[in-house]
Protein backbone atom coordinates (compact mmCIF):
# COMPACT_ATOMS: atom_id res chain seq x y z
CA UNK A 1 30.54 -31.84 -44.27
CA UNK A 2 28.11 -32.05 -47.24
CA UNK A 3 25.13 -33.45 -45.38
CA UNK A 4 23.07 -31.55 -43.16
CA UNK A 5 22.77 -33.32 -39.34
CA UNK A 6 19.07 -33.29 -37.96
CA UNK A 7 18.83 -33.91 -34.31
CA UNK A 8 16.09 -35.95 -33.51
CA UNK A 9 14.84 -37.24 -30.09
CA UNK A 10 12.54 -36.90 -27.11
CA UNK A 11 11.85 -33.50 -26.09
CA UNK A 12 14.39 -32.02 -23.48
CA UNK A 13 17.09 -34.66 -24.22
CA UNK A 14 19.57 -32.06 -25.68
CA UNK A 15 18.61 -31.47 -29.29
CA UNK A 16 18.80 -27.41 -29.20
CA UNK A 17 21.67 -27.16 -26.64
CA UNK A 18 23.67 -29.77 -28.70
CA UNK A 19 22.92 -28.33 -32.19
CA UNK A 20 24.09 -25.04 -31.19
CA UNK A 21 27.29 -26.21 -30.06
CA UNK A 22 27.99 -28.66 -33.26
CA UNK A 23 27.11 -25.94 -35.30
CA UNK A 24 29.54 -23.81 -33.64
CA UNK A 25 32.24 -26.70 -33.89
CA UNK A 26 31.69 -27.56 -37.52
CA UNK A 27 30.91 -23.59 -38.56
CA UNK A 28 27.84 -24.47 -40.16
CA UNK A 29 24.46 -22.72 -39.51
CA UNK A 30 22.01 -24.03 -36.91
CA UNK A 31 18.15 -23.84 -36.45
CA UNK A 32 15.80 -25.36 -34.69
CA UNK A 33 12.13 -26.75 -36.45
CA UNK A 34 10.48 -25.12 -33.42
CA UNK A 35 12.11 -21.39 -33.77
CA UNK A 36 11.12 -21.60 -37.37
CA UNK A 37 7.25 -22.56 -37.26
CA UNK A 38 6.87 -19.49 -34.36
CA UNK A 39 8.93 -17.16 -37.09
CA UNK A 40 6.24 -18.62 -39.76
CA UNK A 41 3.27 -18.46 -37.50
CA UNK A 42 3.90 -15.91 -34.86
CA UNK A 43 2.83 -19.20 -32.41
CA UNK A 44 4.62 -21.62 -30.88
CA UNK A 45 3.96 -25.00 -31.39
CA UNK A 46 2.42 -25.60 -28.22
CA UNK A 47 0.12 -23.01 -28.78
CA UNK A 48 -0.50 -24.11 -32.41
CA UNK A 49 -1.06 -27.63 -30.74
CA UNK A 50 -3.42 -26.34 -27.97
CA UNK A 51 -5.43 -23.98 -30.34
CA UNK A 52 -5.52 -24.89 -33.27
CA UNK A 53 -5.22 -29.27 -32.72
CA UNK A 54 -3.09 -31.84 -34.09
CA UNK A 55 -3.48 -31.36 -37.90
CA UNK A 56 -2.54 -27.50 -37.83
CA UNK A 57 0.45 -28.29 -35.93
CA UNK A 58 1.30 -30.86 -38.20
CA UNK A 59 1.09 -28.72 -41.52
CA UNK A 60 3.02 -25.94 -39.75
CA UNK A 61 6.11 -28.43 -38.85
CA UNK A 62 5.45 -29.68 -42.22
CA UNK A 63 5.92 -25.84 -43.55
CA UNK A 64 8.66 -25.14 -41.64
CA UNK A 65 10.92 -27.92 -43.01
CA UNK A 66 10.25 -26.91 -46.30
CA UNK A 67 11.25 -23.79 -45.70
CA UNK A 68 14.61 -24.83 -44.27
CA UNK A 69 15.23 -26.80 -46.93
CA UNK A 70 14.74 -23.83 -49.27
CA UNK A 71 17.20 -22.02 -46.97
CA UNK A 72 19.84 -25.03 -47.64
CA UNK A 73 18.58 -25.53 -51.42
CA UNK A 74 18.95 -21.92 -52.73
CA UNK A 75 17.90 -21.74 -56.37
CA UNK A 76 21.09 -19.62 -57.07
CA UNK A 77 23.31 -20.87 -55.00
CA UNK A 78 25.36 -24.04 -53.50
CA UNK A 79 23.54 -26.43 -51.52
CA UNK A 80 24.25 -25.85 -48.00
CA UNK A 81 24.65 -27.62 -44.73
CA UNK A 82 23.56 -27.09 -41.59
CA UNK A 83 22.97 -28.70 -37.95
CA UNK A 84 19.17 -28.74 -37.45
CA UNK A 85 17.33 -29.66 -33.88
CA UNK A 86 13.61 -31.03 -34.32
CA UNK A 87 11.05 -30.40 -32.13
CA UNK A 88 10.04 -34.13 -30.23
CA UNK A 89 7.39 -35.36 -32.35
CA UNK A 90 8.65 -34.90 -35.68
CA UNK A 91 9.03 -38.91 -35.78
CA UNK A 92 5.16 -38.52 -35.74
CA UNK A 93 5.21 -36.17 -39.10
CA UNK A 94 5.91 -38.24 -42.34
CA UNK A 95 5.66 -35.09 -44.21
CA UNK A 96 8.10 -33.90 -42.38
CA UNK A 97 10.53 -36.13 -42.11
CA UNK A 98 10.56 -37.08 -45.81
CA UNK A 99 11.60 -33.74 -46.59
CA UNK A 100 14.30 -33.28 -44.19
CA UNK A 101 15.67 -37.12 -44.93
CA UNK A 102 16.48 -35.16 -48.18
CA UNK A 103 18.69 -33.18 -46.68
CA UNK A 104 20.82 -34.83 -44.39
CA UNK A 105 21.52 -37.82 -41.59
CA UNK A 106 19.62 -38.16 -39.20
CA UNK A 107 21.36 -38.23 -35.52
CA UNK A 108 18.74 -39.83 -32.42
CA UNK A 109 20.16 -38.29 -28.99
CA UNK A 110 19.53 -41.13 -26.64
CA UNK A 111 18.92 -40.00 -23.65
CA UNK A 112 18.29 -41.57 -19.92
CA UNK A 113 14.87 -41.28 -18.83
CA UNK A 114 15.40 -40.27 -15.58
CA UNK A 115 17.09 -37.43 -16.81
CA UNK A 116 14.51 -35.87 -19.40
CA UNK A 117 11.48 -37.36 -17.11
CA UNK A 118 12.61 -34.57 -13.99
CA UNK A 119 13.01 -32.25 -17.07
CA UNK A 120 9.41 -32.46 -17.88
CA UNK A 121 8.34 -32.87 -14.44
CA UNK A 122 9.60 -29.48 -13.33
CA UNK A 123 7.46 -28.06 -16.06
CA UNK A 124 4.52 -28.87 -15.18
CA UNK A 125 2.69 -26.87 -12.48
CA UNK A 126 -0.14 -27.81 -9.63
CA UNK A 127 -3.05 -25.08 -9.17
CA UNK A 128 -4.70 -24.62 -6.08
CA UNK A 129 -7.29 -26.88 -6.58
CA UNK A 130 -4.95 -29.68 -6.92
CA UNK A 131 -5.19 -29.54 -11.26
CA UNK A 132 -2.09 -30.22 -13.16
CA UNK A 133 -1.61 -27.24 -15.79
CA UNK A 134 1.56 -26.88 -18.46
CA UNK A 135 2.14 -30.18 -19.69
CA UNK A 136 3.06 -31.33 -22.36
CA UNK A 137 -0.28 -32.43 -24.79
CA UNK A 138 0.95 -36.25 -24.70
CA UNK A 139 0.75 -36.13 -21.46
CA UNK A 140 -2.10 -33.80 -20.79
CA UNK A 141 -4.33 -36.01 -23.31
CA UNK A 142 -3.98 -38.55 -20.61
CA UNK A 143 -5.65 -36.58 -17.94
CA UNK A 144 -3.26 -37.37 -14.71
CA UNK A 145 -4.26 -36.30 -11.64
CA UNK A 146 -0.63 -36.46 -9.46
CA UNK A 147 2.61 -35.73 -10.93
CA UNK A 148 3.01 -39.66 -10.53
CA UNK A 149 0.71 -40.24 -12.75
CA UNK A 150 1.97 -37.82 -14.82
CA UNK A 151 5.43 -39.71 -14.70
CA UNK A 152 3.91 -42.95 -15.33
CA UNK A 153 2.46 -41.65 -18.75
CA UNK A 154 6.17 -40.08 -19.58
CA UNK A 155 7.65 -43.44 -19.15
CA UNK A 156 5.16 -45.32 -21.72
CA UNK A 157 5.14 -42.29 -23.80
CA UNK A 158 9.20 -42.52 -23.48
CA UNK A 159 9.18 -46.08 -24.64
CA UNK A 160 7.30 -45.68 -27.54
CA UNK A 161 9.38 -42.90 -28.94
CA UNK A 162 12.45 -44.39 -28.09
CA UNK A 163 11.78 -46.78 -30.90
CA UNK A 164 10.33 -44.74 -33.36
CA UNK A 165 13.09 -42.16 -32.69
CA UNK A 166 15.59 -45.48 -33.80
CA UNK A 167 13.93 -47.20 -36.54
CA UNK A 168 14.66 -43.14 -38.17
CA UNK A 169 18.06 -42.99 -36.47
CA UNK A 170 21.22 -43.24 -39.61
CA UNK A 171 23.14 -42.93 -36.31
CA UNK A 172 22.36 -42.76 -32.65
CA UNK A 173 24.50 -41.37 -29.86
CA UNK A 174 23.91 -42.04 -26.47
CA UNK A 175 23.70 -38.61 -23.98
CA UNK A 176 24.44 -40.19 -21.03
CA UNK A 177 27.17 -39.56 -18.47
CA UNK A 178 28.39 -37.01 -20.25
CA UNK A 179 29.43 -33.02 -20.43
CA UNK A 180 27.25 -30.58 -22.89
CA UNK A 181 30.82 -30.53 -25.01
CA UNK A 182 31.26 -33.92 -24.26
CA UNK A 183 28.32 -35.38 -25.61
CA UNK A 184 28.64 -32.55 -28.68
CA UNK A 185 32.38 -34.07 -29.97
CA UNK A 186 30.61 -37.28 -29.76
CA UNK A 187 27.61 -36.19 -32.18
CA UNK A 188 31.03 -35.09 -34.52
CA UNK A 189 32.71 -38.33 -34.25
CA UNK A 190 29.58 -40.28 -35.24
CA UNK A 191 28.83 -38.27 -37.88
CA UNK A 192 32.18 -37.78 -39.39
């Protein structure tokens, strides 16, 4: 492998669980965008998002890639390779993803919607009063007042991404029906 593989897709569709097993079938390092900004920031990017807004988050994702890339592009060393899982709205980031194009191919995870969309959904929490609390900001922007709602605004919000996340896409591999291992000899195969 002389290419680094960056997992990109909708958040909960399998980027962190799958990049930790490729990386463990190809014997290559793995990180994930997310784990680095909170090692850079001592936040996580939720909380970045939710404090600080967009734009901070944005420069922060922004950082963190370029610091993995410095990790892969030592000055005295070999360029390495790596498997690397992106947090969900790095399709948003051009910053971003300019830097890590760089470095390797980029692999969508397709997954069903069902499947991430009761992923979410058991997230999020109801207070007394009725409120929805701990969603995600794309969907909290949106201000739904039932967990239908809330599901309704997934779906469009899935849509969208779904063809952002493949006009990026080198290669796409579709998550469905499939076993954790399953799905990660498939993410080999394509990218082999």
């Amino acid at each position: 492998m002389n290419r680094s593989i960056i997992l990109t897709g909708i958040k909960h569709c399998g980027k962190s669980t799958q990049g930790r097993i490729v990386s463990r079938m190809l014997r290559i390092p793995f990180y994930d965008t997310d784990d680095v900004i909170a090692e850079l920031t001592g936040k996580t990017p939720r909380q970045i998002y939710s404090e600080l807004g967009k734009q901070e988050f944005l420069k922060a994702e922004t950082q963190a890639c370029m610091h993995l890339c410095g990790r892969l592009n030592p000055a005295s060393a070999e360029k390495k390779c790596a498997v690397i899982a992106t947090g969900g709205g790095i399709c948003c980031n051009e910053a971003a993803v300019s830097l890590l194009k760089k470095e390797g191919i980029f692999v969508f995870l397709k997954a069903d919607e069902r499947i991430v969309s009761e992923r979410v959904m058991r997230e999020i929490k109801t207070a007394e009063d009725g409120t929805l609390f701990n969603m995600p900001a794309y969907i909290a922007q949106k201000h739904p007042s039932s967990l239908s709602e809330a599901r309704a605004v997934f779906h469009d919000f899935f849509t969208e991404r779904e063809k952002i996340y493949s006009s990026l896409a080198d290669i796409t591999v579709d998550m469905k029906d499939d076993s954790k291992s399953g799905n990660a000899e498939k993410i080999v195969r394509a990218v082999s």
